[in-house]
PDB file of N, CA and C in Angstrom:
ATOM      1  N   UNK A   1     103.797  81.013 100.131  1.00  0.00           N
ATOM      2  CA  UNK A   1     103.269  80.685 101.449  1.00  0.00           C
ATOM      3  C   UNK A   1     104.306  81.080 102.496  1.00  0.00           C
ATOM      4  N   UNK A   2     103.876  81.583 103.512  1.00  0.00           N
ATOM      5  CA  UNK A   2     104.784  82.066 104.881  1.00  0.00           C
ATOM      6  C   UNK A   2     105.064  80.991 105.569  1.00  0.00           C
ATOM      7  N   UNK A   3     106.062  80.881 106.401  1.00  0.00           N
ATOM      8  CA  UNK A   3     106.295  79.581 106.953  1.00  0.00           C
ATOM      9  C   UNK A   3     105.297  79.205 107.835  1.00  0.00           C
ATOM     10  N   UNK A   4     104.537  80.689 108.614  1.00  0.00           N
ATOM     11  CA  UNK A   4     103.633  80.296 109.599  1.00  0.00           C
ATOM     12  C   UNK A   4     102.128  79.923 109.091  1.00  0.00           C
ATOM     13  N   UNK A   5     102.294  79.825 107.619  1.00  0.00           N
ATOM     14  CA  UNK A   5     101.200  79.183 107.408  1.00  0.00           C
ATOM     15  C   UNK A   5     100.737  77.790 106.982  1.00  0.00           C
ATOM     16  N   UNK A   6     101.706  77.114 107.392  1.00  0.00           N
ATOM     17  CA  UNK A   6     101.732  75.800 107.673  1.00  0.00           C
ATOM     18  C   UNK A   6     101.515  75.046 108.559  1.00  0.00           C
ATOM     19  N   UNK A   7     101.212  73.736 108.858  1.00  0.00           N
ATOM     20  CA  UNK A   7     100.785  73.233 110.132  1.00  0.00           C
ATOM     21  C   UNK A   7     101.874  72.843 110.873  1.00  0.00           C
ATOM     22  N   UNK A   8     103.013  72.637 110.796  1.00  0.00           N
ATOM     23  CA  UNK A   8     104.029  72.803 111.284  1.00  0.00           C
ATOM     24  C   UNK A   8     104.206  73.569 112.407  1.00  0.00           C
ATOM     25  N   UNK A   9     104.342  74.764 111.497  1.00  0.00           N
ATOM     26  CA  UNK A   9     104.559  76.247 112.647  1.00  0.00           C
ATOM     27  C   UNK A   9     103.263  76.496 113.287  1.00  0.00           C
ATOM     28  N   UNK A  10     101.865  75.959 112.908  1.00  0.00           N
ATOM     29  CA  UNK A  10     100.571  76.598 113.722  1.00  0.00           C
ATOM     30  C   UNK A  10     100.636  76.405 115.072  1.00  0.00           C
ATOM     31  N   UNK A  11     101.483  75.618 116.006  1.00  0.00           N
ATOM     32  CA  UNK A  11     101.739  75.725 117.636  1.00  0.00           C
ATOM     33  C   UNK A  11     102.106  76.721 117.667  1.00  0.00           C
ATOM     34  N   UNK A  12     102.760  77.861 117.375  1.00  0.00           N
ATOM     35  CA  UNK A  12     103.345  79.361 117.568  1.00  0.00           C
ATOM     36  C   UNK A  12     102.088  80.169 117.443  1.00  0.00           C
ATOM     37  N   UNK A  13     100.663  79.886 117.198  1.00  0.00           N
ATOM     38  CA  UNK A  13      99.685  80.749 117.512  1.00  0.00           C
ATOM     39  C   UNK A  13      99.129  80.321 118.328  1.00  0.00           C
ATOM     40  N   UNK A  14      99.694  79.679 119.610  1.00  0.00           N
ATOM     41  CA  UNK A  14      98.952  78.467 120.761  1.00  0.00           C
ATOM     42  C   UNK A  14      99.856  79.051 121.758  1.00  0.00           C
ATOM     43  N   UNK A  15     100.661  80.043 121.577  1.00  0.00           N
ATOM     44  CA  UNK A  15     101.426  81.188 122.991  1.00  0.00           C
ATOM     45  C   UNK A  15     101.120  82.449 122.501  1.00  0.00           C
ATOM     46  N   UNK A  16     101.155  82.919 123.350  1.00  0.00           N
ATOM     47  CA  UNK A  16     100.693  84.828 123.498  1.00  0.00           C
ATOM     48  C   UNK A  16     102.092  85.114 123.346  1.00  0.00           C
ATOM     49  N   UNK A  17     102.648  86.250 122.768  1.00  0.00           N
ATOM     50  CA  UNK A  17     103.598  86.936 122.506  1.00  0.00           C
ATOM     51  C   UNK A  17     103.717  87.519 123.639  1.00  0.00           C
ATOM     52  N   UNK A  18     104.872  87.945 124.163  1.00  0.00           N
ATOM     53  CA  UNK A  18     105.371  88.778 125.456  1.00  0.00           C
ATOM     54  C   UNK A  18     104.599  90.399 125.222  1.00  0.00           C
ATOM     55  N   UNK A  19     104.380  91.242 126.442  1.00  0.00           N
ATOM     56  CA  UNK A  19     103.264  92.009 126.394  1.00  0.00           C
ATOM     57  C   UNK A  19     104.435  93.081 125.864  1.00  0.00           C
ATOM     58  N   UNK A  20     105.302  93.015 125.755  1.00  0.00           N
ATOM     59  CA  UNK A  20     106.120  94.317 125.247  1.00  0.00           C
ATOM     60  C   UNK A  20     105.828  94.103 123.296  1.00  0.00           C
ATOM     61  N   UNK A  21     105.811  92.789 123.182  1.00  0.00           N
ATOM     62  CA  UNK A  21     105.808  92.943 121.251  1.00  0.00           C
ATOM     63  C   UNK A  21     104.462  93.451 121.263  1.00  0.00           C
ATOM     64  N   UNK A  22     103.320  92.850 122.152  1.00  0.00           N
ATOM     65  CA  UNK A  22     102.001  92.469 121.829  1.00  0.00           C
ATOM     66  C   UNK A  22     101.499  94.527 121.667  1.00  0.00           C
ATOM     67  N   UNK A  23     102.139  94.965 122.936  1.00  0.00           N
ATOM     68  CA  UNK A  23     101.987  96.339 123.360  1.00  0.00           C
ATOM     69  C   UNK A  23     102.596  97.504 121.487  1.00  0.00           C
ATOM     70  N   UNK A  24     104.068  97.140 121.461  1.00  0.00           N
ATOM     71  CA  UNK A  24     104.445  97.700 120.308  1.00  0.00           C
ATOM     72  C   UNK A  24     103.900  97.428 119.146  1.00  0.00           C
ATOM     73  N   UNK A  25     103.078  96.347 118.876  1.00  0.00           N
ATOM     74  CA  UNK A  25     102.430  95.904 117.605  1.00  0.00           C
ATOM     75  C   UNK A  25     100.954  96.772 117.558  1.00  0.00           C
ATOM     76  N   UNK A  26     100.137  96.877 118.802  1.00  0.00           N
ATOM     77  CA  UNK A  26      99.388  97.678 118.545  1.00  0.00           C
ATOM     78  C   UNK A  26      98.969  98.933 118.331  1.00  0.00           C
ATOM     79  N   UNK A  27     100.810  99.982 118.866  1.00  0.00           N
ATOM     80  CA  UNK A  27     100.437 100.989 118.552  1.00  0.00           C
ATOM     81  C   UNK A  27     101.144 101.124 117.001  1.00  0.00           C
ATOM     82  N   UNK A  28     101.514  99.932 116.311  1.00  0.00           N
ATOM     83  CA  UNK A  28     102.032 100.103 115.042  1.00  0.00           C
ATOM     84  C   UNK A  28     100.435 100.098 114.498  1.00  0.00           C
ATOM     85  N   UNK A  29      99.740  99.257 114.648  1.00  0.00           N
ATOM     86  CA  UNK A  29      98.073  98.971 114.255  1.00  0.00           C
ATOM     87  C   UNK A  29      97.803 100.430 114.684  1.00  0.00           C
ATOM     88  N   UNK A  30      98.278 100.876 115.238  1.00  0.00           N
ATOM     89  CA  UNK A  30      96.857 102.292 115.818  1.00  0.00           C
ATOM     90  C   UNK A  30      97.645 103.339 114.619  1.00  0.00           C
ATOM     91  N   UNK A  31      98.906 103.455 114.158  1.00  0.00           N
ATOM     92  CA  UNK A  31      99.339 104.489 113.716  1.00  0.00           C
ATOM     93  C   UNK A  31      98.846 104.084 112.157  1.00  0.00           C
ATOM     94  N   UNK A  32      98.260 102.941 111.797  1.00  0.00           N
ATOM     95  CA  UNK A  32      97.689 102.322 110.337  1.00  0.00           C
ATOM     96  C   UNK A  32      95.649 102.608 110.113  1.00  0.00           C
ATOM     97  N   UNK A  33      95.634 103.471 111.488  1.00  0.00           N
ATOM     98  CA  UNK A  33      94.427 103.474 111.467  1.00  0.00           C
ATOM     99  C   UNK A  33      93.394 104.656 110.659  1.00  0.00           C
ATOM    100  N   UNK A  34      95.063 105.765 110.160  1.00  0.00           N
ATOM    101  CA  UNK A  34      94.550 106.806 109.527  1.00  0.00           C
ATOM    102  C   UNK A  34      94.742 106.609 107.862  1.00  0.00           C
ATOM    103  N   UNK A  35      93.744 107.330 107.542  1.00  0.00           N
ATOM    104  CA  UNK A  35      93.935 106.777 105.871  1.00  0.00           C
ATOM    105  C   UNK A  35      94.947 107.613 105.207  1.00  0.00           C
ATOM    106  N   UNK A  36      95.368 108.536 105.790  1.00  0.00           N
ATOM    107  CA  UNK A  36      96.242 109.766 104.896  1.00  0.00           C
ATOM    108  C   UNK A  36      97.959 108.875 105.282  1.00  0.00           C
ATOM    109  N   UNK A  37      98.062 108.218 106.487  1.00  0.00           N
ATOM    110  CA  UNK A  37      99.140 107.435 106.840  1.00  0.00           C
ATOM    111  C   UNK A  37      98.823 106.234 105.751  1.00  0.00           C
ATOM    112  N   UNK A  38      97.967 105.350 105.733  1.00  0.00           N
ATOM    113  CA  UNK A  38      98.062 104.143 105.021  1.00  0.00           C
ATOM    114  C   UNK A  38      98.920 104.534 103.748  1.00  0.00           C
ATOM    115  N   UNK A  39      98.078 105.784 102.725  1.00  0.00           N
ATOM    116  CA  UNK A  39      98.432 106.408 101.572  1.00  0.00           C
ATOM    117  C   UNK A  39     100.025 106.558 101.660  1.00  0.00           C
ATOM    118  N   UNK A  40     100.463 107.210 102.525  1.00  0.00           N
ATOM    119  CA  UNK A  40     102.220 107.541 102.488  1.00  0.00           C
ATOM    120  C   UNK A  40     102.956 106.267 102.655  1.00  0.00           C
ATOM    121  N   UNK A  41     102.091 105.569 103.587  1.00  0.00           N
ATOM    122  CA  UNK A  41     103.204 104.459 103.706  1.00  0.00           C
ATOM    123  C   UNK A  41     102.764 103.172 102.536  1.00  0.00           C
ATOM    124  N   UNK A  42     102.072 103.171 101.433  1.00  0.00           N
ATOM    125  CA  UNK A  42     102.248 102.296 100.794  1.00  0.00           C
ATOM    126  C   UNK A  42     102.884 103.360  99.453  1.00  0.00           C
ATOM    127  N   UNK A  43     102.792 104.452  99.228  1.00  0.00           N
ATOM    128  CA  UNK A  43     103.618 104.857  98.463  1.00  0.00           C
ATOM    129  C   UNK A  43     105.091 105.019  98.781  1.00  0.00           C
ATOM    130  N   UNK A  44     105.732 104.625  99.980  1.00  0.00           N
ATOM    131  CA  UNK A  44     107.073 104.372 100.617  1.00  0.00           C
ATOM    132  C   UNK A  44     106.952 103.409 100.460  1.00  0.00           C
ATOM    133  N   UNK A  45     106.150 102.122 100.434  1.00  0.00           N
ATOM    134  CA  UNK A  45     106.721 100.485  99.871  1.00  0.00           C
ATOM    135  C   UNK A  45     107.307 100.762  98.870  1.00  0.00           C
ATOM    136  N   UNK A  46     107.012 101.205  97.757  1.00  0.00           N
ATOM    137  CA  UNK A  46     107.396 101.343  96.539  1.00  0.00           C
ATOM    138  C   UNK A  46     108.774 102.419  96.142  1.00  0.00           C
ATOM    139  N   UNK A  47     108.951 103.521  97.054  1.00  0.00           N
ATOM    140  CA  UNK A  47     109.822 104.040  96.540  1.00  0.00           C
ATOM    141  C   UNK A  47     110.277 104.916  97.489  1.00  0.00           C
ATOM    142  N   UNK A  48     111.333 105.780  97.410  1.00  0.00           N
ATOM    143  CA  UNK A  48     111.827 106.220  98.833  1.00  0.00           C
ATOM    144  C   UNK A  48     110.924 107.874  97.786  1.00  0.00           C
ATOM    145  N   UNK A  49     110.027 108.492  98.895  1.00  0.00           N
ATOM    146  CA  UNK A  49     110.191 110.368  98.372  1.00  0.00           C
ATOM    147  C   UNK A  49     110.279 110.988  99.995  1.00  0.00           C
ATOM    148  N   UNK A  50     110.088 112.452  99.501  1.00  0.00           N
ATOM    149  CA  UNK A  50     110.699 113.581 100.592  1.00  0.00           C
ATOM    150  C   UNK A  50     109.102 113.868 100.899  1.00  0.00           C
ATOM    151  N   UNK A  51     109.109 115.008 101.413  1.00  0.00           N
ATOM    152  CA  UNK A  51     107.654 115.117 102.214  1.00  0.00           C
ATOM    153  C   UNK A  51     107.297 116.007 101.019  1.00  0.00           C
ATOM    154  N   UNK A  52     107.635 116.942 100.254  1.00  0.00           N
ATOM    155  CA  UNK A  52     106.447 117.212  99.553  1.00  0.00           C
ATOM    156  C   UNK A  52     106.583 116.560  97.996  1.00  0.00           C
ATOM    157  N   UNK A  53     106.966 115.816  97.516  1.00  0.00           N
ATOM    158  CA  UNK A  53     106.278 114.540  96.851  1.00  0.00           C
ATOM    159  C   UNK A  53     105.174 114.007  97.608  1.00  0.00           C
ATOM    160  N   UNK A  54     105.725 113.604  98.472  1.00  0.00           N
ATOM    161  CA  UNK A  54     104.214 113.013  99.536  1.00  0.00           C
ATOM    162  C   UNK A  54     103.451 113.801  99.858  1.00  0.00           C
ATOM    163  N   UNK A  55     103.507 115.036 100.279  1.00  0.00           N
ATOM    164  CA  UNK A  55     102.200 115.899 100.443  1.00  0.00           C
ATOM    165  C   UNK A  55     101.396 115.948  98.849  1.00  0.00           C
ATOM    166  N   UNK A  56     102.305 115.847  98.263  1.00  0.00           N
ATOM    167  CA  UNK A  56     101.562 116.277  96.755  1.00  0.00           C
ATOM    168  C   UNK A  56     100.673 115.142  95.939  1.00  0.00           C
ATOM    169  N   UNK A  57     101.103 113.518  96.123  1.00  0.00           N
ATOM    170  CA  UNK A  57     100.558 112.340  95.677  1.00  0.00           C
ATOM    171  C   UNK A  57      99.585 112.616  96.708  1.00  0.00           C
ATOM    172  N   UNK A  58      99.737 112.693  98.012  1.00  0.00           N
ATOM    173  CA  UNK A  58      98.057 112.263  98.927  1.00  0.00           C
ATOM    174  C   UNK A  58      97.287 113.696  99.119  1.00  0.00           C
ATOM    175  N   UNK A  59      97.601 114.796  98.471  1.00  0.00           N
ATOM    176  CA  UNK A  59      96.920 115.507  98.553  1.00  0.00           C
ATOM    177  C   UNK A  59      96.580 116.121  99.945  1.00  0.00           C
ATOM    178  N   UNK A  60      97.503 116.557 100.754  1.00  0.00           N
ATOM    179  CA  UNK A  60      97.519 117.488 102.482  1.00  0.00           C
ATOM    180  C   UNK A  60      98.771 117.869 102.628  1.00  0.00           C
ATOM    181  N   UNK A  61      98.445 118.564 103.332  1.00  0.00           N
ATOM    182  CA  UNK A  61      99.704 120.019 103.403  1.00  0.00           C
ATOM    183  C   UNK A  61     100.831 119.136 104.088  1.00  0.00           C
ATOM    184  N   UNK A  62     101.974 119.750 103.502  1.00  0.00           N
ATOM    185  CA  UNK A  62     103.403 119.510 104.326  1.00  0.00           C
ATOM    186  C   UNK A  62     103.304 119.022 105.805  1.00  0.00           C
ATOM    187  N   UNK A  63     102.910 120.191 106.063  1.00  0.00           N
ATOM    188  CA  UNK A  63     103.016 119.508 107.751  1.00  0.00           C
ATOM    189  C   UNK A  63     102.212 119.170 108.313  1.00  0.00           C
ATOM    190  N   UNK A  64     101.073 118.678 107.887  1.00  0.00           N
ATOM    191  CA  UNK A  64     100.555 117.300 107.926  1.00  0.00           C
ATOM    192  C   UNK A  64     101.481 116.013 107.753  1.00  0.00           C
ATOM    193  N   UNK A  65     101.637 116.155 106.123  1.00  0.00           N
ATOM    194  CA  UNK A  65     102.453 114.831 106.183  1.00  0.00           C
ATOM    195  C   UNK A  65     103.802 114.307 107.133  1.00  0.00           C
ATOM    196  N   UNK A  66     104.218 115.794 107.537  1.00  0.00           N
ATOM    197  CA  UNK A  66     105.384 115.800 108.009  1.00  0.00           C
ATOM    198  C   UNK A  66     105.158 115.004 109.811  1.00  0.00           C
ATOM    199  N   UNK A  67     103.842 115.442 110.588  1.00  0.00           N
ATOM    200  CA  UNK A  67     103.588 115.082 111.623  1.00  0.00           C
ATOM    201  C   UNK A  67     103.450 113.413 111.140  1.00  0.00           C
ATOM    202  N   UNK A  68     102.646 112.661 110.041  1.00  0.00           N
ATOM    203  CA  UNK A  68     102.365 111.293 110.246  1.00  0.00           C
ATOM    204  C   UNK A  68     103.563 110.474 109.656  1.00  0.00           C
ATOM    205  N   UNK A  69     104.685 111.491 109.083  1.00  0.00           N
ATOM    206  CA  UNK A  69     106.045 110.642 109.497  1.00  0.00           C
ATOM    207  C   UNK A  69     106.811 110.413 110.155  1.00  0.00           C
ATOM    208  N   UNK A  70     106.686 111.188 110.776  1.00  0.00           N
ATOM    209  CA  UNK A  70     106.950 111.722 112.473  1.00  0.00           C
ATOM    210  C   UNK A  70     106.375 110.439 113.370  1.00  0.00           C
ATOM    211  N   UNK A  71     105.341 110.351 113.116  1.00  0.00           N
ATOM    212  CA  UNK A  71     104.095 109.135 113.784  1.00  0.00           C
ATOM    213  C   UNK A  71     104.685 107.684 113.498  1.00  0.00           C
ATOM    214  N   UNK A  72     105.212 107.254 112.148  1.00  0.00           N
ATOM    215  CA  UNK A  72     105.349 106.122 111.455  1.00  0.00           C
ATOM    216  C   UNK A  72     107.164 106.139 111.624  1.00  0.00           C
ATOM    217  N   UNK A  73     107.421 107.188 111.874  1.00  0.00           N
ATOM    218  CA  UNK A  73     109.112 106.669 112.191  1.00  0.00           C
ATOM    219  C   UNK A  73     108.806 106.183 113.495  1.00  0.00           C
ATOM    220  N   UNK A  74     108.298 107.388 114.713  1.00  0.00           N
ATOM    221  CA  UNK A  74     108.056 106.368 116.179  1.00  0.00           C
ATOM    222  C   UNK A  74     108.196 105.121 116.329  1.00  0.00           C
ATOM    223  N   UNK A  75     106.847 104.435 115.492  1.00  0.00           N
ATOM    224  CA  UNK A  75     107.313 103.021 115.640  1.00  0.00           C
ATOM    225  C   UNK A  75     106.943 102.305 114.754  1.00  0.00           C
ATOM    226  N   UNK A  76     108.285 102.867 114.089  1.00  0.00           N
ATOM    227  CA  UNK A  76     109.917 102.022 113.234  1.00  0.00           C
ATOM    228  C   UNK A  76     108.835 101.802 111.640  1.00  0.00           C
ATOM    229  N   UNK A  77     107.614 101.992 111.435  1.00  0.00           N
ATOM    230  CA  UNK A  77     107.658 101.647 110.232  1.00  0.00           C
ATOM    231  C   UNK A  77     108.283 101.740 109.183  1.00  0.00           C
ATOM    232  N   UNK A  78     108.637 103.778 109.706  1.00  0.00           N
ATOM    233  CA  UNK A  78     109.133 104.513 108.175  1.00  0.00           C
ATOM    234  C   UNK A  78     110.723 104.765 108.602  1.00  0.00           C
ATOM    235  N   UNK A  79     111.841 104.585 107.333  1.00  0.00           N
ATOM    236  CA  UNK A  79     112.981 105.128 107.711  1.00  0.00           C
ATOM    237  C   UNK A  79     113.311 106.321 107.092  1.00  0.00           C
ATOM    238  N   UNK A  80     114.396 106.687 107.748  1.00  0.00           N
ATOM    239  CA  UNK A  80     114.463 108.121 106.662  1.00  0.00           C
ATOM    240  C   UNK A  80     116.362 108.108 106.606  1.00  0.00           C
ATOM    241  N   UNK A  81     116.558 108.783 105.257  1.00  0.00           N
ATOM    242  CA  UNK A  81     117.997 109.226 105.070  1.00  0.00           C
ATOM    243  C   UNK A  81     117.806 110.774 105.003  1.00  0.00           C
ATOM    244  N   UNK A  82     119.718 111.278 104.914  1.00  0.00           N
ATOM    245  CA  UNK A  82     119.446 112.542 104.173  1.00  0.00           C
ATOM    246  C   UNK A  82     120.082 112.515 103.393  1.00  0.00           C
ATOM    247  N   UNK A  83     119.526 113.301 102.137  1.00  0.00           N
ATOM    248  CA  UNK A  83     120.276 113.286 100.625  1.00  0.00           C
ATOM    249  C   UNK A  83     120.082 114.768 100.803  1.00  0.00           C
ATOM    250  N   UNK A  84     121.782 115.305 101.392  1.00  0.00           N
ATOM    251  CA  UNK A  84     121.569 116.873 100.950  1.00  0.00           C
ATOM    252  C   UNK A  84     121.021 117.671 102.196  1.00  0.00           C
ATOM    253  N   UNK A  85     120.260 118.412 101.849  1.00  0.00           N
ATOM    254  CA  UNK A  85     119.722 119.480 102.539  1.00  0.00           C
ATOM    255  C   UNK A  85     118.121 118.730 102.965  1.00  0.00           C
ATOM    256  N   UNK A  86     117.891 117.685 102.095  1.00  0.00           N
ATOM    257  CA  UNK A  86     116.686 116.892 101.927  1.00  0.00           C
ATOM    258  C   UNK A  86     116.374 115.405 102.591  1.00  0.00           C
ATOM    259  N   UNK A  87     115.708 115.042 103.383  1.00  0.00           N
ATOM    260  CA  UNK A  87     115.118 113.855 104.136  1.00  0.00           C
ATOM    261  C   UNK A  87     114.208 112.758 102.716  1.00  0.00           C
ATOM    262  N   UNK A  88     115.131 111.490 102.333  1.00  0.00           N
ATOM    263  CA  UNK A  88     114.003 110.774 101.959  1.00  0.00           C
ATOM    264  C   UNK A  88     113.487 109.603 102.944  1.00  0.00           C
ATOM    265  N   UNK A  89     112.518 109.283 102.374  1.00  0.00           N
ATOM    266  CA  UNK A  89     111.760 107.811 103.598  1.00  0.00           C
ATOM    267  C   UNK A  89     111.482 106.855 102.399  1.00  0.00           C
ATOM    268  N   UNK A  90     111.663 106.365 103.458  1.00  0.00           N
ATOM    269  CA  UNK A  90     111.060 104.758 102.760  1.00  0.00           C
ATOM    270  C   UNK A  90     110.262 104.108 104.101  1.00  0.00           C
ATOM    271  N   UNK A  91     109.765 102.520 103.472  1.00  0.00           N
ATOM    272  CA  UNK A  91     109.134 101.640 104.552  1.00  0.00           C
ATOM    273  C   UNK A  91     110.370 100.751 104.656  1.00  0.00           C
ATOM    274  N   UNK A  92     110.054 100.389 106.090  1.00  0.00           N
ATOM    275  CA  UNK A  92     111.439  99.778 106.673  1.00  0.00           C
ATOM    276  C   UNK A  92     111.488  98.139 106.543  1.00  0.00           C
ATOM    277  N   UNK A  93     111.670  98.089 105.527  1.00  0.00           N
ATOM    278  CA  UNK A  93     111.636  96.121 104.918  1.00  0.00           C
ATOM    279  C   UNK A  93     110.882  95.898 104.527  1.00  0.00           C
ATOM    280  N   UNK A  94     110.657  93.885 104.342  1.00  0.00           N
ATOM    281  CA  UNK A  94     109.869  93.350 103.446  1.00  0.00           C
ATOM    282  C   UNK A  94     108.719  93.197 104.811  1.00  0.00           C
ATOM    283  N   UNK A  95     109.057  93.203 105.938  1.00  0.00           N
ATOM    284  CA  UNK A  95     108.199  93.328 106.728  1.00  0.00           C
ATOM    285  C   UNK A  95     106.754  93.767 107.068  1.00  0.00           C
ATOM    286  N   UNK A  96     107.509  95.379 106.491  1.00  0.00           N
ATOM    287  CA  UNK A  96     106.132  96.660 106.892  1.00  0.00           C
ATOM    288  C   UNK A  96     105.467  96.240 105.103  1.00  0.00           C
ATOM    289  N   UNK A  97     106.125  95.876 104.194  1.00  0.00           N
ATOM    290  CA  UNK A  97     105.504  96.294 102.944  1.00  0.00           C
ATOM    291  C   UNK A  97     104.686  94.723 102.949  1.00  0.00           C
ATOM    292  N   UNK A  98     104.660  93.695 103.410  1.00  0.00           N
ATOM    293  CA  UNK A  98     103.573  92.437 103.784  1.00  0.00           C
ATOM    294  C   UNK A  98     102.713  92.730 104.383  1.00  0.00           C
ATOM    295  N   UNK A  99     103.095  93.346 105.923  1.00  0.00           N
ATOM    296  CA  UNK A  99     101.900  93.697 106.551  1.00  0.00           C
ATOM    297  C   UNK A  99     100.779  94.526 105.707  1.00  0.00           C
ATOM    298  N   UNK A 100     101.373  95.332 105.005  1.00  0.00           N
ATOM    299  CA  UNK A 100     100.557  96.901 104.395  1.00  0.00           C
ATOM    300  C   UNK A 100      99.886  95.673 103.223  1.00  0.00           C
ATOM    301  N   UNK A 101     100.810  95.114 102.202  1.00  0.00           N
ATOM    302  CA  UNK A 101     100.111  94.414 101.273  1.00  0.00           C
ATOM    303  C   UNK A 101      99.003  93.413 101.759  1.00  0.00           C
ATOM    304  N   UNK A 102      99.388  92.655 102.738  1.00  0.00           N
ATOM    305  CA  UNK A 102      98.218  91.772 103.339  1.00  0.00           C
ATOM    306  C   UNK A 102      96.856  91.970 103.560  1.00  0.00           C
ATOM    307  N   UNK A 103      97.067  93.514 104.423  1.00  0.00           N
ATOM    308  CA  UNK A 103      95.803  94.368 104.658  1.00  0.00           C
ATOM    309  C   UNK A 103      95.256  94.596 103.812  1.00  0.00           C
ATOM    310  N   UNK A 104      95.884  95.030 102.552  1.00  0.00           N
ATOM    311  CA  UNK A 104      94.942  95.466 101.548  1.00  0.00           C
ATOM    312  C   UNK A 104      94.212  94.118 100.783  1.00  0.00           C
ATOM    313  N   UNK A 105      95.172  93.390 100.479  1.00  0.00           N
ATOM    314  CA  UNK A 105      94.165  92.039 100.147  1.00  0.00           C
ATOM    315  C   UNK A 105      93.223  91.419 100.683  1.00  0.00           C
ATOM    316  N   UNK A 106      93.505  91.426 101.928  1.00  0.00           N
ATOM    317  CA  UNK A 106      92.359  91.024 102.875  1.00  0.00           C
ATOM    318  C   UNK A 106      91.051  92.130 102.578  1.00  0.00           C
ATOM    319  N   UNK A 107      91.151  93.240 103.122  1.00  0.00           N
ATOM    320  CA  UNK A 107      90.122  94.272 102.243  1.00  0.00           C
ATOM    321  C   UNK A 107      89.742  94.209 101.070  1.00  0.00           C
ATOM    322  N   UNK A 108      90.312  93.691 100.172  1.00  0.00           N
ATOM    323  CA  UNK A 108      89.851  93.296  98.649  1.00  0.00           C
ATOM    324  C   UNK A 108      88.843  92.413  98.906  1.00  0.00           C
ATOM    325  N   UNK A 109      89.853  91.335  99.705  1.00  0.00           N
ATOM    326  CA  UNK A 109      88.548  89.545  99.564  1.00  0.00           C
ATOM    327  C   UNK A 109      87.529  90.128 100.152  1.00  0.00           C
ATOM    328  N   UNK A 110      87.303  91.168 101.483  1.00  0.00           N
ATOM    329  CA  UNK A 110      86.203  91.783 101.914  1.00  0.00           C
ATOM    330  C   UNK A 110      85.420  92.207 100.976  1.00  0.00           C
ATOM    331  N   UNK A 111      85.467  92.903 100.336  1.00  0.00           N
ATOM    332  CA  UNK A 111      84.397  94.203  99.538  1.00  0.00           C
ATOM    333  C   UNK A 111      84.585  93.316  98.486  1.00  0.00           C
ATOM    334  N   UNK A 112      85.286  92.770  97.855  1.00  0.00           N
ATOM    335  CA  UNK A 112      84.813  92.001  96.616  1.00  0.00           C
ATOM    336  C   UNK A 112      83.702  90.243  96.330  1.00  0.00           C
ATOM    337  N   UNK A 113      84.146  90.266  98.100  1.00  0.00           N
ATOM    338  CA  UNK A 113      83.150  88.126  98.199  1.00  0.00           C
ATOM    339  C   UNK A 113      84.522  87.698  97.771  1.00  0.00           C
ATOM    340  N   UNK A 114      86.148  87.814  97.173  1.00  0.00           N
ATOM    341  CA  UNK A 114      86.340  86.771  96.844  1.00  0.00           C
ATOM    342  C   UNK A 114      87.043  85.791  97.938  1.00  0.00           C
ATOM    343  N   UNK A 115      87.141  84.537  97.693  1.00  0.00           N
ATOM    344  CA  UNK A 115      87.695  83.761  98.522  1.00  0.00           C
ATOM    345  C   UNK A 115      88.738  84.107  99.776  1.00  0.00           C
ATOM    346  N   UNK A 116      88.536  83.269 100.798  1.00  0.00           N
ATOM    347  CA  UNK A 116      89.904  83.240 101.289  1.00  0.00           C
ATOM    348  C   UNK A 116      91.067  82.178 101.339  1.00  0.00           C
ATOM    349  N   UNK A 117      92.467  82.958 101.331  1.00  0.00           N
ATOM    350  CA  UNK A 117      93.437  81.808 100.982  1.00  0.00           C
ATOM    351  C   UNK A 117      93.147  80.957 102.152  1.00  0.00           C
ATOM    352  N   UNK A 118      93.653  79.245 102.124  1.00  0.00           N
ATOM    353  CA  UNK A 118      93.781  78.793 103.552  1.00  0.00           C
ATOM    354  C   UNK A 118      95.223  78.540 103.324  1.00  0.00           C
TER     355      UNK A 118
END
């Protein structure tokens, strides 16, 4: 359980967030809105690769993938090192890899009927 899902912390969904998080959170939501991005960035939860590993698991050309990491570094999902002559990425904490996991469960309980947690 998250701390904010307790009744404790539920007054912290009883203030609006300042319009600068509220503003940066949605274009993190808008850059989750493509499915070829969802694909890279939950295969970066799991493991750091270079762009054509990733072009090659989601199936679209290099620079494709290369523009929607481009998109997902903007804002801050994806990080990147260099090893070499070579760029790897990853997702940037336990943060981005909750949000991404959440979504997908929530989409599960959708399309499957099953319950929701309270």
């Amino acid at each position: 359980m998250y701390a904010r899902d307790d009744g404790a912390a539920a007054g912290g969904w009883q203030r609006l967030p300042d319009s600068g998080h509220v503003e940066a959170a949605a274009e993190s939501f808008r850059m989750l809105a493509d499915p070829t991005r969802l694909r890279i960035l939950w295969l970066l939860c799991g493991a750091e690769h270079d762009v054509g590993t990733l072009a090659e698991k989601v199936d679209a050309a290099r620079p494709a993938v290369s523009q929607h990491l481009a998109k997902l570094r903007m804002t801050g999902l994806v990080g990147a090192r260099r090893d070499g002559r070579r760029m790897l990425y990853r997702a940037r904490g336990g943060h981005v890899r909750r949000l991404l996991g959440e979504a997908m469960e929530a989409v599960d309980h959708h399309l499957t009927g099953a319950p929701d947690h309270n």
